[in-house]
N, C-alpha and C. Protein backbone atom coordinates (compact mmCIF):
# COMPACT_ATOMS: atom_id res chain seq x y z
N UNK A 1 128.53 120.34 52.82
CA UNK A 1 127.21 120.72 53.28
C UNK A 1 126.54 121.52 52.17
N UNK A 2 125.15 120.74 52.55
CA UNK A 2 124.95 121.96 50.70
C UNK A 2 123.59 122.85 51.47
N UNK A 3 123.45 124.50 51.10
CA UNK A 3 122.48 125.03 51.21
C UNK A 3 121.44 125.12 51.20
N UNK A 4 120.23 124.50 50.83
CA UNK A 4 119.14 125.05 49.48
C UNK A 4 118.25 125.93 50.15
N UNK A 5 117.90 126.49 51.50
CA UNK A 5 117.01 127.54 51.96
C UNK A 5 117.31 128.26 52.66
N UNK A 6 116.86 129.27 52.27
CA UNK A 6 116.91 130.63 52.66
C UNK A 6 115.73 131.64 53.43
N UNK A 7 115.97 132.08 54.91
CA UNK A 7 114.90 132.89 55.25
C UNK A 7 115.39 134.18 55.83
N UNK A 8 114.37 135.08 55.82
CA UNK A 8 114.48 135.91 56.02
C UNK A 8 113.74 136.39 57.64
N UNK A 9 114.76 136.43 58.57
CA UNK A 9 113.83 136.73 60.13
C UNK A 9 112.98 137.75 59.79
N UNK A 10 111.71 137.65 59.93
CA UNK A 10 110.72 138.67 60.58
C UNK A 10 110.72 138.71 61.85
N UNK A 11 109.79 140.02 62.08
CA UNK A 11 108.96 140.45 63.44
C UNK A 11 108.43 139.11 63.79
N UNK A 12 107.37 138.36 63.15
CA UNK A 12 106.49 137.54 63.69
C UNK A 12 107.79 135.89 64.21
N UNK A 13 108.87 135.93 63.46
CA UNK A 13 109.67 134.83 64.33
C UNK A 13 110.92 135.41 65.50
N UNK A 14 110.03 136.24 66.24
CA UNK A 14 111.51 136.90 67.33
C UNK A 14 110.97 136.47 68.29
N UNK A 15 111.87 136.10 69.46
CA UNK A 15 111.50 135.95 71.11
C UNK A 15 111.35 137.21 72.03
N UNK A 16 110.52 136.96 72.86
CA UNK A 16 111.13 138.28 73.80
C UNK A 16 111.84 139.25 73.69
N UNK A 17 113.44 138.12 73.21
CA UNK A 17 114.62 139.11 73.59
C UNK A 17 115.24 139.66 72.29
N UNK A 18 113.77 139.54 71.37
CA UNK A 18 114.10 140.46 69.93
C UNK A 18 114.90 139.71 69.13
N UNK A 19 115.19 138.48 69.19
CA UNK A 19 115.96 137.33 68.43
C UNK A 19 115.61 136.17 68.10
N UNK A 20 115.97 135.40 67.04
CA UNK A 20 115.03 134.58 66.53
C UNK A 20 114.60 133.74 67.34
N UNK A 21 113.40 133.25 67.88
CA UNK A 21 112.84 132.34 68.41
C UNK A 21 113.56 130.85 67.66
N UNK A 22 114.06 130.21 68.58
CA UNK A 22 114.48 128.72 68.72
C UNK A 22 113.41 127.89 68.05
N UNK A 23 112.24 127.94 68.53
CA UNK A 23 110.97 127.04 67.93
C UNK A 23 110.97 127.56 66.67
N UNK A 24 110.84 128.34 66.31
CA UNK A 24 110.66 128.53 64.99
C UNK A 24 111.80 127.70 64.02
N UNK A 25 112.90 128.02 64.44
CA UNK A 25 114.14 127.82 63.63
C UNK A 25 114.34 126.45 63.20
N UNK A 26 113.82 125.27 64.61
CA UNK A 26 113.40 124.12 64.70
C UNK A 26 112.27 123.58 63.53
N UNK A 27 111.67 124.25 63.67
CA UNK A 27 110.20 123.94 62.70
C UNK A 27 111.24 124.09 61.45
N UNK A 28 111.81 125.46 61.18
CA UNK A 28 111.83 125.53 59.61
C UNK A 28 113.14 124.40 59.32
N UNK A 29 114.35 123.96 60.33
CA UNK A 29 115.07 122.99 60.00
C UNK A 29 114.07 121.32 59.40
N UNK A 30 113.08 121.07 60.97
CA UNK A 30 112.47 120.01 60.55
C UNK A 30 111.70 119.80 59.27
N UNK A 31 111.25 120.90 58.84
CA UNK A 31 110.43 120.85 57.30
C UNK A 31 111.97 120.60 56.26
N UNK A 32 112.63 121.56 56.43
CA UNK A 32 113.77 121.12 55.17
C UNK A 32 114.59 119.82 55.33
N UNK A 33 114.73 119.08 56.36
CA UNK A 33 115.40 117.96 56.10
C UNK A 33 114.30 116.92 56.04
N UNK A 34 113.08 117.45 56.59
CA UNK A 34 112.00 116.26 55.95
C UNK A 34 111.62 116.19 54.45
N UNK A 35 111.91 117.29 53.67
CA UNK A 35 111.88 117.32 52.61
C UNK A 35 113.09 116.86 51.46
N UNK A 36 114.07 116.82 51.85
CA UNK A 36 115.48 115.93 51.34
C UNK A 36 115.22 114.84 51.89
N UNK A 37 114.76 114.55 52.93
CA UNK A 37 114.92 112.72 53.08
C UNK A 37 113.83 112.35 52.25
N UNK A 38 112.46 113.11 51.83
CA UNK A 38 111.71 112.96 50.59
C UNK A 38 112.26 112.60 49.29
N UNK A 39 113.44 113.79 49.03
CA UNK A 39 113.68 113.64 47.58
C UNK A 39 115.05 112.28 47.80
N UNK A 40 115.40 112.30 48.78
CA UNK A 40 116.99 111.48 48.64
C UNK A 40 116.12 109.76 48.78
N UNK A 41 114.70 110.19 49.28
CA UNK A 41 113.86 108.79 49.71
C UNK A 41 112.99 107.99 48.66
N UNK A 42 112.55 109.41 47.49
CA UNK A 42 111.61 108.91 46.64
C UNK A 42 110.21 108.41 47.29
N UNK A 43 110.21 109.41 48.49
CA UNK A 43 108.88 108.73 49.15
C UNK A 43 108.21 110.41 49.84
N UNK A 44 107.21 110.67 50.07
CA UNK A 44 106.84 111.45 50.50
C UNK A 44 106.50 111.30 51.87
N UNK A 45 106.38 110.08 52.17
CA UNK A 45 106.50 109.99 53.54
C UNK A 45 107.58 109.12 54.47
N UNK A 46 108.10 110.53 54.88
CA UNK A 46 108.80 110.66 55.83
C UNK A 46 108.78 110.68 57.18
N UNK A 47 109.00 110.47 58.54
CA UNK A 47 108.73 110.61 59.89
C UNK A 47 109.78 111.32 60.61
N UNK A 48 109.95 112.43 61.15
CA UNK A 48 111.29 112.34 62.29
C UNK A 48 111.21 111.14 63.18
N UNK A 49 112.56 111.18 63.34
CA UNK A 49 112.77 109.55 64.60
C UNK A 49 113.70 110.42 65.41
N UNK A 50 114.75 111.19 65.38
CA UNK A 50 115.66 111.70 66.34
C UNK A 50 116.40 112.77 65.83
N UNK A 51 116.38 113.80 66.87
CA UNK A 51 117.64 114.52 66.50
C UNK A 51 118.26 114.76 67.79
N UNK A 52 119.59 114.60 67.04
CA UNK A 52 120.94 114.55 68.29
C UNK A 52 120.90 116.10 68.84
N UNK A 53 121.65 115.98 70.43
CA UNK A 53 121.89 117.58 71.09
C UNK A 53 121.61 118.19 69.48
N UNK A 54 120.87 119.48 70.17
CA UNK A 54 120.72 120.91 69.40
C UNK A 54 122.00 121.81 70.27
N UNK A 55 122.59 122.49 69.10
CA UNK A 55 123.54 123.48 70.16
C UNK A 55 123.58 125.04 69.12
N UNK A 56 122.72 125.54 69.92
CA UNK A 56 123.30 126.84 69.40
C UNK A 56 123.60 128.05 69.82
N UNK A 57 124.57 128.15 69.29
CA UNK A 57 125.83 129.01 68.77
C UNK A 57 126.10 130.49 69.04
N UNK A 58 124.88 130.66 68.07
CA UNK A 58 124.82 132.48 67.93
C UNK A 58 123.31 132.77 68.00
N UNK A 59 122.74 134.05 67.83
CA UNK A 59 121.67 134.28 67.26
C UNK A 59 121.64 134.84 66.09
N UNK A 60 119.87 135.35 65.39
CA UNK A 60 119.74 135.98 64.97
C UNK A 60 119.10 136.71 64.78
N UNK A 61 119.15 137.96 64.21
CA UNK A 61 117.91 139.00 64.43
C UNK A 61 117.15 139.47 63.38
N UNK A 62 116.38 140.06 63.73
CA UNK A 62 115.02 140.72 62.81
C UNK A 62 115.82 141.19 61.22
N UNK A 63 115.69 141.25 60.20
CA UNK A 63 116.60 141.61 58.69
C UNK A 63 117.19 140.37 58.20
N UNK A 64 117.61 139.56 59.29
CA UNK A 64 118.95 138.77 59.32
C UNK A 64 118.26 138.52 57.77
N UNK A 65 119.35 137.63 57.37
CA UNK A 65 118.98 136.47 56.01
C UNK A 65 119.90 134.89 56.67
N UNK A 66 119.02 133.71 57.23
CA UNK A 66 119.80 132.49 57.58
C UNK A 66 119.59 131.50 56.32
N UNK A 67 120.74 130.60 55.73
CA UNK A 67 120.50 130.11 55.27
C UNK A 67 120.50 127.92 56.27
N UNK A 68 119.89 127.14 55.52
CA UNK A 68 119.51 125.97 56.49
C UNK A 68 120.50 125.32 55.04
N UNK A 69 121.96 124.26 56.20
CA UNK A 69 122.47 123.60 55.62
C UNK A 69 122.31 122.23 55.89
N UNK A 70 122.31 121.27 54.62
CA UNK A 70 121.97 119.67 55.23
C UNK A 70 123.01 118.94 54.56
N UNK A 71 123.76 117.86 55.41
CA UNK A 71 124.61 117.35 54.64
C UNK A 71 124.02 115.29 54.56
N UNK A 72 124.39 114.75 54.33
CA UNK A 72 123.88 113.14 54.26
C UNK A 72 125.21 112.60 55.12
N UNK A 73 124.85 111.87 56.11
CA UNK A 73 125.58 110.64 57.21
C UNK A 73 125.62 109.80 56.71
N UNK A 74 124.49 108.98 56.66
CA UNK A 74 124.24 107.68 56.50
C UNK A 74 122.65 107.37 56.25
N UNK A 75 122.46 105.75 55.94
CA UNK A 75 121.22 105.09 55.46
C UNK A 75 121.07 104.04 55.66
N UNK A 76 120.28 103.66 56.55
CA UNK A 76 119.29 102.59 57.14
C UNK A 76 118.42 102.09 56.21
N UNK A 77 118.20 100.46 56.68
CA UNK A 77 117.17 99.55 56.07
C UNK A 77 116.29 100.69 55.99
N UNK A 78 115.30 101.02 56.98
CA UNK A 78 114.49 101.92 56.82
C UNK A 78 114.45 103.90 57.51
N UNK A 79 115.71 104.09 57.43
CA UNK A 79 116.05 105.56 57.87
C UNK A 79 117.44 106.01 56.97
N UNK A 80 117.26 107.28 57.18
CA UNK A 80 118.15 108.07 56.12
C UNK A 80 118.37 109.24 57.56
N UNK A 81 120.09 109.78 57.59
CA UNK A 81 120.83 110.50 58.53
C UNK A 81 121.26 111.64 58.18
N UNK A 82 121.11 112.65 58.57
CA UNK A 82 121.48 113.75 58.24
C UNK A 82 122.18 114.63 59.02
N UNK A 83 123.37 116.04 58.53
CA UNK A 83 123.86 116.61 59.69
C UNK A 83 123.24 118.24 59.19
N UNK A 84 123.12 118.81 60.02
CA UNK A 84 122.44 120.88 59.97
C UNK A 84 123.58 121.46 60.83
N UNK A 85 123.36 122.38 59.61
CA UNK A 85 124.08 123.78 60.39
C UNK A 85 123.07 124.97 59.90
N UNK A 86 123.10 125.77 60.55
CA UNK A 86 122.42 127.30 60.01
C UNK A 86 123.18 128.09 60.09
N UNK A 87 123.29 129.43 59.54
CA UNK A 87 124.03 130.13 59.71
C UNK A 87 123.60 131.59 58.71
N UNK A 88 124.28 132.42 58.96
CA UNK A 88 123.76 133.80 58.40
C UNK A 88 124.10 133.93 57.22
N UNK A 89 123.53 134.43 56.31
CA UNK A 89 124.16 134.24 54.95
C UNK A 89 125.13 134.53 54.67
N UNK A 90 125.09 136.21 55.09
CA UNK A 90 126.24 137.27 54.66
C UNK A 90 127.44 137.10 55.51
N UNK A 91 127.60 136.88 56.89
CA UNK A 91 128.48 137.25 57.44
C UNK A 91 129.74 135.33 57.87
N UNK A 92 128.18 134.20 57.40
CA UNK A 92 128.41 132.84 57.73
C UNK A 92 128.56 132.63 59.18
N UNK A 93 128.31 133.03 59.65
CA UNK A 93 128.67 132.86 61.39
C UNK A 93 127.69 131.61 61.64
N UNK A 94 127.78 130.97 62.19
CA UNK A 94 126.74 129.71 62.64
C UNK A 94 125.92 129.86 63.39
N UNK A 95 124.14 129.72 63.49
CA UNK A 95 123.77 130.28 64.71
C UNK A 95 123.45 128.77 65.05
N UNK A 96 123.42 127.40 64.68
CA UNK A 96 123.01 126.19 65.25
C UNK A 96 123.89 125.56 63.92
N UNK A 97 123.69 124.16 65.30
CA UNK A 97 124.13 122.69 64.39
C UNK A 97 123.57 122.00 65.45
N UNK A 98 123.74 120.57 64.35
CA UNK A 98 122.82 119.63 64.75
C UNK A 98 123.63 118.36 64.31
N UNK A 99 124.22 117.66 64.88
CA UNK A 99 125.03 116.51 64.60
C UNK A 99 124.58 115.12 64.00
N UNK A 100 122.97 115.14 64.24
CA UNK A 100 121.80 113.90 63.77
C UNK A 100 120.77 114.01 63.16
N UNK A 101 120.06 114.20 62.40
CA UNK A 101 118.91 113.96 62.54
C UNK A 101 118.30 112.71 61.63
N UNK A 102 117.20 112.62 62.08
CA UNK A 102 116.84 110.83 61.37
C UNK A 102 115.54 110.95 61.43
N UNK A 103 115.55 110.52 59.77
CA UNK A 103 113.88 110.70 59.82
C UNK A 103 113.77 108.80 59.11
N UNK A 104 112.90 108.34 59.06
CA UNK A 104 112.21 107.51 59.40
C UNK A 104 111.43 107.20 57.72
N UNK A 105 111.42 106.17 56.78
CA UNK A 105 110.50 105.84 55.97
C UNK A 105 109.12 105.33 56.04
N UNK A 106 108.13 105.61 56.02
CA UNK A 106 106.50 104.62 56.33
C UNK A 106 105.47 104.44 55.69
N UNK A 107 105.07 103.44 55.63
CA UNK A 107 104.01 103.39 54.57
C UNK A 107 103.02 104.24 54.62
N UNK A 108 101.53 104.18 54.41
CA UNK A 108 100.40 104.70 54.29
C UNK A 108 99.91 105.01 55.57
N UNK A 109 99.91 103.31 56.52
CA UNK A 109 99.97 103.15 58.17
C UNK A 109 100.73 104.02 58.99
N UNK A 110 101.67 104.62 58.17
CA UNK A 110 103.14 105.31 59.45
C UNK A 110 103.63 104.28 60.06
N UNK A 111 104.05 103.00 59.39
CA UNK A 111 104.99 101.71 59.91
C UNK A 111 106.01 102.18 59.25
N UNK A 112 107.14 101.97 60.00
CA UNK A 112 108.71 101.67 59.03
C UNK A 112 108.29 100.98 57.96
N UNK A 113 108.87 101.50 56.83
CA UNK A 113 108.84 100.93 55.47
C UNK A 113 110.19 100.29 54.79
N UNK A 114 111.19 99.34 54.30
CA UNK A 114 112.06 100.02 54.06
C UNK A 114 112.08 100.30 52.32
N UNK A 115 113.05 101.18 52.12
CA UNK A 115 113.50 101.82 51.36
C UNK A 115 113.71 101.64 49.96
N UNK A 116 114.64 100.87 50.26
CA UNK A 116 115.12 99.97 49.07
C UNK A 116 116.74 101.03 48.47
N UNK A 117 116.90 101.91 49.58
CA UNK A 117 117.84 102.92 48.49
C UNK A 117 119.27 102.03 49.16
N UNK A 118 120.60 102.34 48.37
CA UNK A 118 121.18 102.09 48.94
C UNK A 118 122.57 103.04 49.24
N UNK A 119 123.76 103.04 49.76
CA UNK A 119 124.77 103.93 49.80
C UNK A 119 124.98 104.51 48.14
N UNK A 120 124.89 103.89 47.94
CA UNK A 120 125.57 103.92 46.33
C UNK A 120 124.34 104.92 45.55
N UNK A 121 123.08 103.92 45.98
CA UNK A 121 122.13 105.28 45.04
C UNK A 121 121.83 106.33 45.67
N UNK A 122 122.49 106.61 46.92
CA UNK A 122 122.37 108.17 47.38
C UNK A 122 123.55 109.01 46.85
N UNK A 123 124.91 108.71 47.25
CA UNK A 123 125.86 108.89 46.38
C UNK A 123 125.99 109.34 44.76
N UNK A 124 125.08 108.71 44.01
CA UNK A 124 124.66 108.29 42.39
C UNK A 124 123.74 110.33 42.55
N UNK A 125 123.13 109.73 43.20
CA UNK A 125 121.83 111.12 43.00
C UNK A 125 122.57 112.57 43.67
N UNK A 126 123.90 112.09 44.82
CA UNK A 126 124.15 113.36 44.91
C UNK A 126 125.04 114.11 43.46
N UNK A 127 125.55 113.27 43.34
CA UNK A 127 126.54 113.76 42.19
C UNK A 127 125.76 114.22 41.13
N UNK A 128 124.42 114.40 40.54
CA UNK A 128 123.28 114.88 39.43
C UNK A 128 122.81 116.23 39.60
């Protein structure tokens, strides 16, 4: 699973119960794996299509530091698979995972596009 973002909970992402709001955490997962299925896609447009059960774990609170992990499943004619975990930086405890998510290639229209990538050139680009 590889890292690449890092946030820092504020005041403005807490719930009620003084802990990170769920929606938020959602939003900032969906932007970072829409943005790797960008670079792993060579396309800027991307779509979510699904993400499997959300389950989480732990929380976190106001200081925290979470970092958003994405690892690669698999790749579709026209979709690319991904797995998330989050978790705290310092201490690693997990506060979510996510067993799916699938975002979707599309043209200009927002039709499935496909790709053209294949196992091998995702593989090729992780290893760079």
């Amino acid at each position: 699973m590889n890292f690449f973002t890092r946030k820092l909970i504020k005041p403005g992402d807490l719930n009620a119960n003084n802990t990170l709001f769920g929606g938020q955490l959602l939003k900032w997962i969906d932007e970072e794996a829409g943005i790797y299925a960008m670079t792993k896609l060579g396309n800027p447009r991307v779509v979510t299509k699904f993400m499997s059960e959300i389950n989480f774990v732990s929380s976190a609170s106001q200081a925290d530091v979470i970092e958003i992990g994405l690892e690669f499943i698999s790749i579709g004619r026209t979709s690319i698979t991904f797995r998330c975990k989050v978790r705290n930086l310092f201490t690693k405890k997990t506060i979510i995972s996510i067993e799916k998510i699938v975002f979707v290639n599309v043209d200009k229209n927002l039709n499935a596009q496909p790709h053209g990538k294949t196992l091998e050139d995702i593989e090729k680009e992780s290893l760079l």
